[in-house]
C-alpha atoms as a PDB file:
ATOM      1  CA  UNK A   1      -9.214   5.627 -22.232  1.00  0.00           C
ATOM      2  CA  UNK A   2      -6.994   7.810 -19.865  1.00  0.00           C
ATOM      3  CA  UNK A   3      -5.729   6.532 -16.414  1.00  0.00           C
ATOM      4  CA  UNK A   4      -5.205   8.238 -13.760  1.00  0.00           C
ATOM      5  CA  UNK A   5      -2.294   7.426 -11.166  1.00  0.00           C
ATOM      6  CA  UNK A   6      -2.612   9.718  -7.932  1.00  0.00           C
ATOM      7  CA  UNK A   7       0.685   9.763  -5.893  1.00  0.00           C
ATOM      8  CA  UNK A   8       2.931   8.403  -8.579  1.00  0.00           C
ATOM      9  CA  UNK A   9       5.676   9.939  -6.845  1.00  0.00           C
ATOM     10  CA  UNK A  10       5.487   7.174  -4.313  1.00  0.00           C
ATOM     11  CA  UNK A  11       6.956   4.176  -4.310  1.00  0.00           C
ATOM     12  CA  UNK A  12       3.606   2.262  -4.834  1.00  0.00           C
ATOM     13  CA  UNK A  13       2.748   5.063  -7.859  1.00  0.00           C
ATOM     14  CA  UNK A  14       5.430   4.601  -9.695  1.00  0.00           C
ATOM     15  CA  UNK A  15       5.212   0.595  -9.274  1.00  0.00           C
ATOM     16  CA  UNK A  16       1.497   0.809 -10.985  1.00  0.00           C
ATOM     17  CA  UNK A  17       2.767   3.570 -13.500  1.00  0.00           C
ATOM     18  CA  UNK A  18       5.269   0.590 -14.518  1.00  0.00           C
ATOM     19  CA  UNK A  19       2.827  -2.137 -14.875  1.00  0.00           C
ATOM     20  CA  UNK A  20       0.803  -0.537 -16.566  1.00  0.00           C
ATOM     21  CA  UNK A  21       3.383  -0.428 -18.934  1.00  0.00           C
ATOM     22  CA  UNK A  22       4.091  -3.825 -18.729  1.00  0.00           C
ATOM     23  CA  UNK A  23       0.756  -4.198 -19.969  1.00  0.00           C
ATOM     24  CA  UNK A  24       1.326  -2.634 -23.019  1.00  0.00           C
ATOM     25  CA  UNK A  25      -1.354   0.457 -21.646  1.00  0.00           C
ATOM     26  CA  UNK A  26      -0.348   3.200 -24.439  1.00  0.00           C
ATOM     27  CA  UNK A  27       1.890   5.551 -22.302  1.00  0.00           C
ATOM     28  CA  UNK A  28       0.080   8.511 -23.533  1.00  0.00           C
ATOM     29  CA  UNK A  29      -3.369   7.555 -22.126  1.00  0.00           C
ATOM     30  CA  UNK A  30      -1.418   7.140 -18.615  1.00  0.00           C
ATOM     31  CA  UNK A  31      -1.701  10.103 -16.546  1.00  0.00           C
ATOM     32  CA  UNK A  32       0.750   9.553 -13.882  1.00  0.00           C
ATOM     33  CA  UNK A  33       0.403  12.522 -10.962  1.00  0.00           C
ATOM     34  CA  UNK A  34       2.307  14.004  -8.078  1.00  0.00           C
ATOM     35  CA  UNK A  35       3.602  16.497  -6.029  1.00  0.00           C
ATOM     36  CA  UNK A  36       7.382  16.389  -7.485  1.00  0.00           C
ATOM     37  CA  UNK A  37       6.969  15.962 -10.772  1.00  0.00           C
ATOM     38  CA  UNK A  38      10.577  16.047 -11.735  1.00  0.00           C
ATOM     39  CA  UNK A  39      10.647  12.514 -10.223  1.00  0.00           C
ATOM     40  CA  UNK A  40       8.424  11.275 -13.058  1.00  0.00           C
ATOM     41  CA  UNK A  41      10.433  12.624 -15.665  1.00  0.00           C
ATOM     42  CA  UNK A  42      11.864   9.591 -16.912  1.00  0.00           C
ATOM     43  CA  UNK A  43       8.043   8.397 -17.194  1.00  0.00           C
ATOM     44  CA  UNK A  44       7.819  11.675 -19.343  1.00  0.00           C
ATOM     45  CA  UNK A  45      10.810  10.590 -21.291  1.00  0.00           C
ATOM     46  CA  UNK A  46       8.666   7.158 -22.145  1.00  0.00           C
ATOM     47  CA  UNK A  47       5.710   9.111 -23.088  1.00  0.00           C
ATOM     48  CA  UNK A  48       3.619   9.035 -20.102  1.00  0.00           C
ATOM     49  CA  UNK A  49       1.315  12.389 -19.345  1.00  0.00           C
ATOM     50  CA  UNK A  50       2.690  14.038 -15.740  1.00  0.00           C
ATOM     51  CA  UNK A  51       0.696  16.409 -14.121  1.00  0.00           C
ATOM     52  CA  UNK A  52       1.656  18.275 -10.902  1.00  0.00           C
ATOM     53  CA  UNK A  53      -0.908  17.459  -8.134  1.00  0.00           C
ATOM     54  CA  UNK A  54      -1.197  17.904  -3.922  1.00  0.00           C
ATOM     55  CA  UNK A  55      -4.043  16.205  -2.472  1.00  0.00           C
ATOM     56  CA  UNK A  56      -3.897  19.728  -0.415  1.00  0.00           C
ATOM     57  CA  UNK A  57      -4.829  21.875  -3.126  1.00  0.00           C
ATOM     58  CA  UNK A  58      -8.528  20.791  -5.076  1.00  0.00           C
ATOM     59  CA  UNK A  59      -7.723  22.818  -7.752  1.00  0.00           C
ATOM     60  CA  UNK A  60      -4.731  20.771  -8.835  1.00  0.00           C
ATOM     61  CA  UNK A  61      -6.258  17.829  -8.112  1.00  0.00           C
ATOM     62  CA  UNK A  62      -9.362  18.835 -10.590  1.00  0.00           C
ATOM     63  CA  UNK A  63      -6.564  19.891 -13.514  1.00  0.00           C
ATOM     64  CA  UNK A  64      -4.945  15.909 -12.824  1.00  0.00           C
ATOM     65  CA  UNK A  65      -8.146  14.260 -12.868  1.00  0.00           C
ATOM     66  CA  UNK A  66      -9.354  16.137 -16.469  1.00  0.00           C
ATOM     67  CA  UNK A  67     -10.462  13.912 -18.948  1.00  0.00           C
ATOM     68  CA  UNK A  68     -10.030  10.839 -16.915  1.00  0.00           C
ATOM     69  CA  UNK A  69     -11.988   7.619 -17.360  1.00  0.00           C
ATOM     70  CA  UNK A  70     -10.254   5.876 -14.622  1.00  0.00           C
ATOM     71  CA  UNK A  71      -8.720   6.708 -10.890  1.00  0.00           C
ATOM     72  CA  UNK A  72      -6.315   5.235  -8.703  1.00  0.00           C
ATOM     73  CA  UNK A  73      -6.310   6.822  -5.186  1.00  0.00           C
ATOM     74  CA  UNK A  74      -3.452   5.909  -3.355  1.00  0.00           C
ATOM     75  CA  UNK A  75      -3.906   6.674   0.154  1.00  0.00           C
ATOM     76  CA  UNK A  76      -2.108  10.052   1.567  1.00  0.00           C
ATOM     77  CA  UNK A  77       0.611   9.391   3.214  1.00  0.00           C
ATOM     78  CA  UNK A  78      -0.526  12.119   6.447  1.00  0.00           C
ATOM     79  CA  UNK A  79      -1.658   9.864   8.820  1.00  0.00           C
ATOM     80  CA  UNK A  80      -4.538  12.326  10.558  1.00  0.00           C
ATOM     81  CA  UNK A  81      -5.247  14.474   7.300  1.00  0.00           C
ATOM     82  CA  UNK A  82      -5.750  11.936   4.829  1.00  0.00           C
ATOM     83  CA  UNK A  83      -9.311  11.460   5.044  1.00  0.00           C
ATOM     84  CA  UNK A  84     -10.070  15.226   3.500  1.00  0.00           C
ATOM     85  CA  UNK A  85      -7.435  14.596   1.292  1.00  0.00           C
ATOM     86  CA  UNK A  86      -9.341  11.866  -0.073  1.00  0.00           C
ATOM     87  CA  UNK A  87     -12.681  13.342   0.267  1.00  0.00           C
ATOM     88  CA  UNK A  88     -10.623  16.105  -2.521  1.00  0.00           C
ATOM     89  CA  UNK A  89      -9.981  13.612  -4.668  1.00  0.00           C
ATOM     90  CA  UNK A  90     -13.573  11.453  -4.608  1.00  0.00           C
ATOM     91  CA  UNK A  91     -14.873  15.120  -5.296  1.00  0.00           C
ATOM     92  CA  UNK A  92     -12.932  15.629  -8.087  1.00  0.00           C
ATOM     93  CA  UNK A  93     -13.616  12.331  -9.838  1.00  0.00           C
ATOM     94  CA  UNK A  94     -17.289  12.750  -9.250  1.00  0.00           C
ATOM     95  CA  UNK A  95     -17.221  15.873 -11.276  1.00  0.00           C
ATOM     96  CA  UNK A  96     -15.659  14.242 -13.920  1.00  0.00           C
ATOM     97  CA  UNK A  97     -17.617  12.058 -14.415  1.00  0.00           C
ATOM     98  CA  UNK A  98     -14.980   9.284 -13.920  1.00  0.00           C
ATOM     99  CA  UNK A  99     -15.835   5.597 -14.941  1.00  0.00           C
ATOM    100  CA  UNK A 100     -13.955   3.583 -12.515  1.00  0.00           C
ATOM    101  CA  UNK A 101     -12.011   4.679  -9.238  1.00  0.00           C
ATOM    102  CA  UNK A 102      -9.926   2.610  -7.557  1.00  0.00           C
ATOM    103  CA  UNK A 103      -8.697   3.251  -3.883  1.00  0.00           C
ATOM    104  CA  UNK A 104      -5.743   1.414  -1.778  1.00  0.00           C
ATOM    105  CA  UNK A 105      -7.478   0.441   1.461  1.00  0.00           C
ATOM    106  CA  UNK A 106      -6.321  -1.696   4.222  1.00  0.00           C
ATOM    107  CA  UNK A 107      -6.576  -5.414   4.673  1.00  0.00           C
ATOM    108  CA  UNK A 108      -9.950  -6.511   6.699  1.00  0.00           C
ATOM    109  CA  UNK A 109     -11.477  -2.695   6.280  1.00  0.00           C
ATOM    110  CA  UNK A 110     -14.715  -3.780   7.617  1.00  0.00           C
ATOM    111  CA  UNK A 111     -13.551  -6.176  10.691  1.00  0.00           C
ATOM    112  CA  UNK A 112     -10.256  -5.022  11.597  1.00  0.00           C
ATOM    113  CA  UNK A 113      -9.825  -2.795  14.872  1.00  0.00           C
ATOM    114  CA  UNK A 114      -6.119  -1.172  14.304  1.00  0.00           C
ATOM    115  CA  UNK A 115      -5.993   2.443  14.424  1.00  0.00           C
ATOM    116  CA  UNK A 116      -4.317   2.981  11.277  1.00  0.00           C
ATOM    117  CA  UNK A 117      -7.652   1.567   9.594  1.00  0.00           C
ATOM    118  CA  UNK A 118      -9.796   4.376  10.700  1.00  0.00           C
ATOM    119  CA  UNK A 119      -9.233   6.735   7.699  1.00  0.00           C
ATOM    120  CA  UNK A 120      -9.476   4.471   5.461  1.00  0.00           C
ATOM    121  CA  UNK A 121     -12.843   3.125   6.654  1.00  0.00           C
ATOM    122  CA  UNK A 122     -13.806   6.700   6.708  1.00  0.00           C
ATOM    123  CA  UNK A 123     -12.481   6.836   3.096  1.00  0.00           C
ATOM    124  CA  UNK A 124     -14.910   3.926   2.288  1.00  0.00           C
ATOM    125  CA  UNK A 125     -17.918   5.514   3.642  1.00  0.00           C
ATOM    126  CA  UNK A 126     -17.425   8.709   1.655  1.00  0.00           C
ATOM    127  CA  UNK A 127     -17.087   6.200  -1.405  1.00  0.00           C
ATOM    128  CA  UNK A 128     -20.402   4.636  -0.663  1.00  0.00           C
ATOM    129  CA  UNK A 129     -22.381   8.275  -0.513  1.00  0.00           C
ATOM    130  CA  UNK A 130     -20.413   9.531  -3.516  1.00  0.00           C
ATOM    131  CA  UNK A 131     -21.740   7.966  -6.285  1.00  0.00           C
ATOM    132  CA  UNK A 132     -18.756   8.058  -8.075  1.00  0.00           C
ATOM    133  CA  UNK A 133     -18.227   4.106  -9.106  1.00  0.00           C
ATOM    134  CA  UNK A 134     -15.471   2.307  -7.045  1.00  0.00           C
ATOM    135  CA  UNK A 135     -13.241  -1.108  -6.353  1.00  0.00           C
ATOM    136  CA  UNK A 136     -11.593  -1.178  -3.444  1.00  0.00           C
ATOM    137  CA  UNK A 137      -8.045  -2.632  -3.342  1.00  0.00           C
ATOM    138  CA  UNK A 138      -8.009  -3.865   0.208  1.00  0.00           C
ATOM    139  CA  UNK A 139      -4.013  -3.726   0.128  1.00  0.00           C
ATOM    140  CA  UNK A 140      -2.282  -5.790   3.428  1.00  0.00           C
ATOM    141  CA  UNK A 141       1.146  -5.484   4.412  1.00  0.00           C
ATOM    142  CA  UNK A 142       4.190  -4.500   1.898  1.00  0.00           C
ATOM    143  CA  UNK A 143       7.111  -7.025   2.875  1.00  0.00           C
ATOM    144  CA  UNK A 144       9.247  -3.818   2.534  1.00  0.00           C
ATOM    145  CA  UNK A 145       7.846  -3.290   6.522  1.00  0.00           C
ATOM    146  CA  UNK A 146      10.400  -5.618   7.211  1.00  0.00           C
ATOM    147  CA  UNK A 147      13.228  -5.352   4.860  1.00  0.00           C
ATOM    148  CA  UNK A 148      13.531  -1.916   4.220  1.00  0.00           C
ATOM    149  CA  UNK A 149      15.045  -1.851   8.046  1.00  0.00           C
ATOM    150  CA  UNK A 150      16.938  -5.566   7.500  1.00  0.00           C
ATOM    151  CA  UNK A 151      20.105  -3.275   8.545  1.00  0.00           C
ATOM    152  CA  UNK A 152      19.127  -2.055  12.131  1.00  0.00           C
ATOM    153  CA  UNK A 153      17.324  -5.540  12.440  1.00  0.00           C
ATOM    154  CA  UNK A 154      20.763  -6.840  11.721  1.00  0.00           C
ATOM    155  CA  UNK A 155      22.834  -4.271  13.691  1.00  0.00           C
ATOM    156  CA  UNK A 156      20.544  -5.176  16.955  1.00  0.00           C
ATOM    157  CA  UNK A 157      20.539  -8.776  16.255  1.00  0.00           C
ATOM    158  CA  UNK A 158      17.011  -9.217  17.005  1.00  0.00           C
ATOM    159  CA  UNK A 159      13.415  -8.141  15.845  1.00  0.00           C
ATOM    160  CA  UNK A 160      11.078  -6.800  18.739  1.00  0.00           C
ATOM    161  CA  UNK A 161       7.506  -6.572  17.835  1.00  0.00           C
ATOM    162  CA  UNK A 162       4.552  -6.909  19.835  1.00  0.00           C
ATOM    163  CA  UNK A 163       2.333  -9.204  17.266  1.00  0.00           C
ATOM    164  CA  UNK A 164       2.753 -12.439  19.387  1.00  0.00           C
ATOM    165  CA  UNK A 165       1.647 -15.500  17.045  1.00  0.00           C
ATOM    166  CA  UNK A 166      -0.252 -14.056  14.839  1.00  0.00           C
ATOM    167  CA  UNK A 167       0.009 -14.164  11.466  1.00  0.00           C
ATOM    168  CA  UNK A 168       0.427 -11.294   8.577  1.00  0.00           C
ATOM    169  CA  UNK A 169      -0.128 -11.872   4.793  1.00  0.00           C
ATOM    170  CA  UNK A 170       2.565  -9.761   3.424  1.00  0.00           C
ATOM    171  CA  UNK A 171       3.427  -8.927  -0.593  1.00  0.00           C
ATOM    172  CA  UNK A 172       5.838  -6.716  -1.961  1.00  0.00           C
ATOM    173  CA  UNK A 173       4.925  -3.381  -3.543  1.00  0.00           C
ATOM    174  CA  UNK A 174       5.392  -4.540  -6.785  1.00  0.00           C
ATOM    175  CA  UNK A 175       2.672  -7.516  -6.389  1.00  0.00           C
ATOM    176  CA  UNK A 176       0.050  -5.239  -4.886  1.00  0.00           C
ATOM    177  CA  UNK A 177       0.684  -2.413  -7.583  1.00  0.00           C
ATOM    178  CA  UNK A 178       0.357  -5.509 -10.792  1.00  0.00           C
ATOM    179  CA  UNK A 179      -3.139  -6.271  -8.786  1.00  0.00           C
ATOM    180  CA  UNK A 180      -4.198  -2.449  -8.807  1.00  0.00           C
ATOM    181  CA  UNK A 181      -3.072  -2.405 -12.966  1.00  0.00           C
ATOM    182  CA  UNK A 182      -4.982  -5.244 -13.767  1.00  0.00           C
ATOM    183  CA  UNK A 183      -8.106  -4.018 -11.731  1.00  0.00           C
ATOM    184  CA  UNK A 184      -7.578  -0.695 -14.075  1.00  0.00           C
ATOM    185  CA  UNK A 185      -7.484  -2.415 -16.883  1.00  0.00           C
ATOM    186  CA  UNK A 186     -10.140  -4.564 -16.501  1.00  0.00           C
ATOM    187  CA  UNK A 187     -14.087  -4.052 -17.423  1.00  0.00           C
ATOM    188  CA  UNK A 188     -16.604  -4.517 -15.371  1.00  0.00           C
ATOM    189  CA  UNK A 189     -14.691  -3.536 -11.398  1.00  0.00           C
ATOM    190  CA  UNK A 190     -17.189  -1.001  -9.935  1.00  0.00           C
ATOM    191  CA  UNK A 191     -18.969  -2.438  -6.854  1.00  0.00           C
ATOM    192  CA  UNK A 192     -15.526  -5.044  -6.545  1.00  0.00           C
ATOM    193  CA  UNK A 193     -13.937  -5.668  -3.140  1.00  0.00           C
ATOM    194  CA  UNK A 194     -10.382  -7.403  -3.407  1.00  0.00           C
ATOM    195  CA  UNK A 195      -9.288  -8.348  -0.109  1.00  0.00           C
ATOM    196  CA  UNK A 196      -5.001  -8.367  -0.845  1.00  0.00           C
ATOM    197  CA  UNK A 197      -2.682 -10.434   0.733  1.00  0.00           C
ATOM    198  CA  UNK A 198       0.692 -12.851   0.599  1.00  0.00           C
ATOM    199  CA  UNK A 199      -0.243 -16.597  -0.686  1.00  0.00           C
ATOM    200  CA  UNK A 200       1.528 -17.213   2.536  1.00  0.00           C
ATOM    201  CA  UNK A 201       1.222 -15.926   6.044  1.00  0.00           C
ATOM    202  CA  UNK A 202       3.768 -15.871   8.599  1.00  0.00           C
ATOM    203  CA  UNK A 203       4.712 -14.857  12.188  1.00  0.00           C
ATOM    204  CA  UNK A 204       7.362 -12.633  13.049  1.00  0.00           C
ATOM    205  CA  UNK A 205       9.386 -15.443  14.405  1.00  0.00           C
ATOM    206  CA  UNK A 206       9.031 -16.934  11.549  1.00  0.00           C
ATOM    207  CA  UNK A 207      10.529 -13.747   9.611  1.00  0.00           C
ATOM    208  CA  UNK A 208      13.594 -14.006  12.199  1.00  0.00           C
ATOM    209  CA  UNK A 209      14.058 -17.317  11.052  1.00  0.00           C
ATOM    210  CA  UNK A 210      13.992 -15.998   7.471  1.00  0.00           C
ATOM    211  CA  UNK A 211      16.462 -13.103   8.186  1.00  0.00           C
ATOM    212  CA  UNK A 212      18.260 -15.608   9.851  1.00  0.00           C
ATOM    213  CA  UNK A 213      19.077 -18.054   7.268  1.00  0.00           C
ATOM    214  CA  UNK A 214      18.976 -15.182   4.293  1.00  0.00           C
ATOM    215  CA  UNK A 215      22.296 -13.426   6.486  1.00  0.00           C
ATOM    216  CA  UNK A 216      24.171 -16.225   8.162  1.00  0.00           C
ATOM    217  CA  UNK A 217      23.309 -14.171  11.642  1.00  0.00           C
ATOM    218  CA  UNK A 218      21.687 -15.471  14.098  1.00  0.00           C
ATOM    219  CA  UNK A 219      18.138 -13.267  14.647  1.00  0.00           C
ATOM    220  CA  UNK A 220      15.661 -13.743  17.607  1.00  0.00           C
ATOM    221  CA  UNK A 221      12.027 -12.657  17.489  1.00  0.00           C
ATOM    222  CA  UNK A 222      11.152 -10.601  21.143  1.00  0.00           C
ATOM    223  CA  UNK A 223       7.527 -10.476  21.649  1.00  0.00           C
ATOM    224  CA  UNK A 224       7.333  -7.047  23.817  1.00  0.00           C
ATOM    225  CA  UNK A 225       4.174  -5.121  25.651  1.00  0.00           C
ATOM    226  CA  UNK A 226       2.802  -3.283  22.954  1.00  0.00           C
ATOM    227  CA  UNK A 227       3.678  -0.027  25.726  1.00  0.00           C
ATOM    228  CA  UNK A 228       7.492  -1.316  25.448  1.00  0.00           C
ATOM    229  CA  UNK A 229       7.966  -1.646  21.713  1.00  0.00           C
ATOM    230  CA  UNK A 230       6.017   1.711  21.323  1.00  0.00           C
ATOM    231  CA  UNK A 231       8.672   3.015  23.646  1.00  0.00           C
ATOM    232  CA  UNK A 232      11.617   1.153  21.735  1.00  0.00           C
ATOM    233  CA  UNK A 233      10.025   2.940  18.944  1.00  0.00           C
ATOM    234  CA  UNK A 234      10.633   6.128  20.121  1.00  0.00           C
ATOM    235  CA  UNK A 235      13.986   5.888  21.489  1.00  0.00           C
ATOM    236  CA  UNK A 236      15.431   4.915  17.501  1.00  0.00           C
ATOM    237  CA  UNK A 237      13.473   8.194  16.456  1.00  0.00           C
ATOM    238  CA  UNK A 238       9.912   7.118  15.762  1.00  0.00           C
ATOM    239  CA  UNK A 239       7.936  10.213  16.556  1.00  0.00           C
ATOM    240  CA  UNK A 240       5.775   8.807  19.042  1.00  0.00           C
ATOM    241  CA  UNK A 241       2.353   8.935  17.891  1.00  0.00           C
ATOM    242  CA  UNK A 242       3.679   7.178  15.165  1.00  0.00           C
ATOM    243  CA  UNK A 243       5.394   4.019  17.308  1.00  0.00           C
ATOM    244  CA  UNK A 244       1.998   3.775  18.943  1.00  0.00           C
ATOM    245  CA  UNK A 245       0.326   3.139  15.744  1.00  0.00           C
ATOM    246  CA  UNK A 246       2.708   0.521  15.245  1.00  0.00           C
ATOM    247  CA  UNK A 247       2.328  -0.949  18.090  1.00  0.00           C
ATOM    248  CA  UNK A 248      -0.859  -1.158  17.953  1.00  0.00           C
ATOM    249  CA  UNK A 249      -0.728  -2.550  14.432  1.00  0.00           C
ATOM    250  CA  UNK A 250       1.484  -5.354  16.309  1.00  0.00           C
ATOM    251  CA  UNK A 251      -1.591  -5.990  18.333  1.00  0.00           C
ATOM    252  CA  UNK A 252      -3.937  -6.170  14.800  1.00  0.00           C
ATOM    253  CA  UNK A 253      -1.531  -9.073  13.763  1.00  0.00           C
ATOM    254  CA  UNK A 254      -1.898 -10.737  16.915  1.00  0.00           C
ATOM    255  CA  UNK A 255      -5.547 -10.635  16.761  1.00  0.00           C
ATOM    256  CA  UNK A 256      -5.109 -11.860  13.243  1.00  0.00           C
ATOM    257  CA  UNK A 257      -6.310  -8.324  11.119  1.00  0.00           C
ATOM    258  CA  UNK A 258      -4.066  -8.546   8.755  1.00  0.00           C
ATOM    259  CA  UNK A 259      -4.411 -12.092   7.797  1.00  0.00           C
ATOM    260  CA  UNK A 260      -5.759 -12.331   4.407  1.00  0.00           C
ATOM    261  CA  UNK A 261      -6.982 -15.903   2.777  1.00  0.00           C
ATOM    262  CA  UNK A 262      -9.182 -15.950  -0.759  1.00  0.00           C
ATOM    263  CA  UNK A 263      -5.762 -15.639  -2.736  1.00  0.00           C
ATOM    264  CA  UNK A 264      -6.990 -12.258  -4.275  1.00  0.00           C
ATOM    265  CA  UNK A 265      -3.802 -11.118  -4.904  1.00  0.00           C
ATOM    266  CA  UNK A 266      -2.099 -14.208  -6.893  1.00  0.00           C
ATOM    267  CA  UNK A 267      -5.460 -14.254  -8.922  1.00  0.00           C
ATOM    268  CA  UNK A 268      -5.028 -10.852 -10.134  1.00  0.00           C
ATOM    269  CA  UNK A 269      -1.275 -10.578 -10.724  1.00  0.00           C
ATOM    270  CA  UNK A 270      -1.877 -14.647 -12.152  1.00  0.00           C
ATOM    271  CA  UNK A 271       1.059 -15.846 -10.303  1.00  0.00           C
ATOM    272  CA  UNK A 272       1.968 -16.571  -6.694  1.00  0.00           C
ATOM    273  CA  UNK A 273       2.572 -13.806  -4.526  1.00  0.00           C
ATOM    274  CA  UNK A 274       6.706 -12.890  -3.655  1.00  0.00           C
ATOM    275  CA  UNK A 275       7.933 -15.184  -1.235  1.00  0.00           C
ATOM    276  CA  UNK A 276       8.966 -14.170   2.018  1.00  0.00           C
ATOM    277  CA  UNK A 277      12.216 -15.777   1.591  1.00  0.00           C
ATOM    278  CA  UNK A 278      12.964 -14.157  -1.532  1.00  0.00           C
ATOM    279  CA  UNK A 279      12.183 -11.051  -0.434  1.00  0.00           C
ATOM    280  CA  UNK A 280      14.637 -11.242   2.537  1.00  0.00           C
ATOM    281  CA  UNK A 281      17.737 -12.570   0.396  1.00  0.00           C
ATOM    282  CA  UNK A 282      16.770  -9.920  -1.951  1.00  0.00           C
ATOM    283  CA  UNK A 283      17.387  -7.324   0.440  1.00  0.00           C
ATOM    284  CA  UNK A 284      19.981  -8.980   2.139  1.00  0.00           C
ATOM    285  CA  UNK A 285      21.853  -9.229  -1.305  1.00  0.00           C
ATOM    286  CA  UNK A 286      21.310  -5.251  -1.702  1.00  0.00           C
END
């Protein structure tokens, strides 16, 4: 049994590559693959097979996907290209004759109107007509939306946002990557649909009041025109078609998109989800 990890040079990739290994998966039937493969080389050191692969170029793609019985796709990280970058990789696997692929969706594929949703609906259609058996890992939120900018939230002493009261079912990385390694390891996932979420939803007040108590400092939650934060956006750096997206991600919270309930995630992983809370002193600590 080999295992394919696309995009191991991300942050989510490399969080599956490791609990995998946590798992005991022999590190020499893990393939893990990338564009800068000296970033795996302490995977290499462990054993672990690295191949160099760019969802750009099929013929790497084909030479990372040899001899593989299983696939994680993690989404492409070119918001507007990713969807033939997929396609690349679905191709690939087909021609393999791979057993199992698994692909990182979005919360709420089928319902949810945000823009950033569109490719990977697309994604799931060209799944469907494939033929190539899938699971999709309907991934929400990563917590690290939030605390990987704790210091300008900090430095402005607020959090803007435009997701009113609605609620968002966030995880860390690390929980959504121990789902996607137990789906991998796991018989009998084609035709699956995991719908992944926090055990426990909050509002982005409700983070302020986290951040809040986590840093001593008092933080306030402004609710903005989705036009104003996109703006706000923009003037920190955010190249603008960008800050829409988020914006209008804000607005899929507010409708209530990203809200996931089943418990997916905690069944998978077979504990409860990282807490908000935890998360927040975590990085506060850091």
């Amino acid at each position: 049994m080999s295992i394919v990890i696309t995009g191991a040079t991300g942050q989510l990739g490399r969080h599956v590559v490791e609990a995998l290994l946590e798992r005991n998966v022999p590190a020499e039937t893990i393939i893990a693959a990338g564009r800068s493969i000296e970033k795996l080389a302490d995977f290499a050191d462990q054993g672990v097979q690295v191949r160099a692969m760019d969802y750009e170029d099929a013929s790497s793609v084909a030479e990372a996907l040899k001899g593989a019985n299983k696939v994680l796709l993690i989404s492409g990280s070119a918001v507007g290209q990713r969807v033939e970058q997929h396609r690349t990789v679905i191709e690939a696997a087909k021609a393999e004759g791979v057993e199992l692929l698994a692909y990182t969706s979005i919360a709420n594929a089928e319902t949810t109107g945000m823009k950033l949703a569109a490719e990977h609906k697309a994604t799931e259609a060209i799944l469907k007509e494939s033929g190539v058996p899938f699971v999709l890992l309907r991934n929400g939120w990563y917590l690290e939306n939030y605390t990987e900018h704790l210091p300008g939230t900090l430095a402005q002493g607020a959090l803007a946002g435009s997701a009113g009261n609605g609620k968002v079912s966030g995880a860390t990385r690390a929980d959504y990557a121990h789902a996607a390694a137990a789906v991998l390891v796991a018989d009998n996932q084609a035709g699956k649909v995991y719908e992944l979420g926090g055990d426990h939803a909050f509002t982005l007040e409700e983070l302020a009041a986290e951040i809040t108590a986590a840093s001593g400092q008092t933080i306030t939650y402004n609710n903005l025109p989705a036009a104003e934060y996109a703006g706000l956006l923009t003037s920190v750096g955010v190249p603008e078609a960008f800050a829409e997206i988020l914006a209008d991600s804000d607005l899929g919270i507010a409708r209530g998109d990203l809200l996931v309930t089943g418990g997916d995630l905690s069944k998978l992983i077979g504990r409860p989800s990282t807490p908000l809370a935890d998360a927040i002193r975590s990085a506060a600590t850091a």
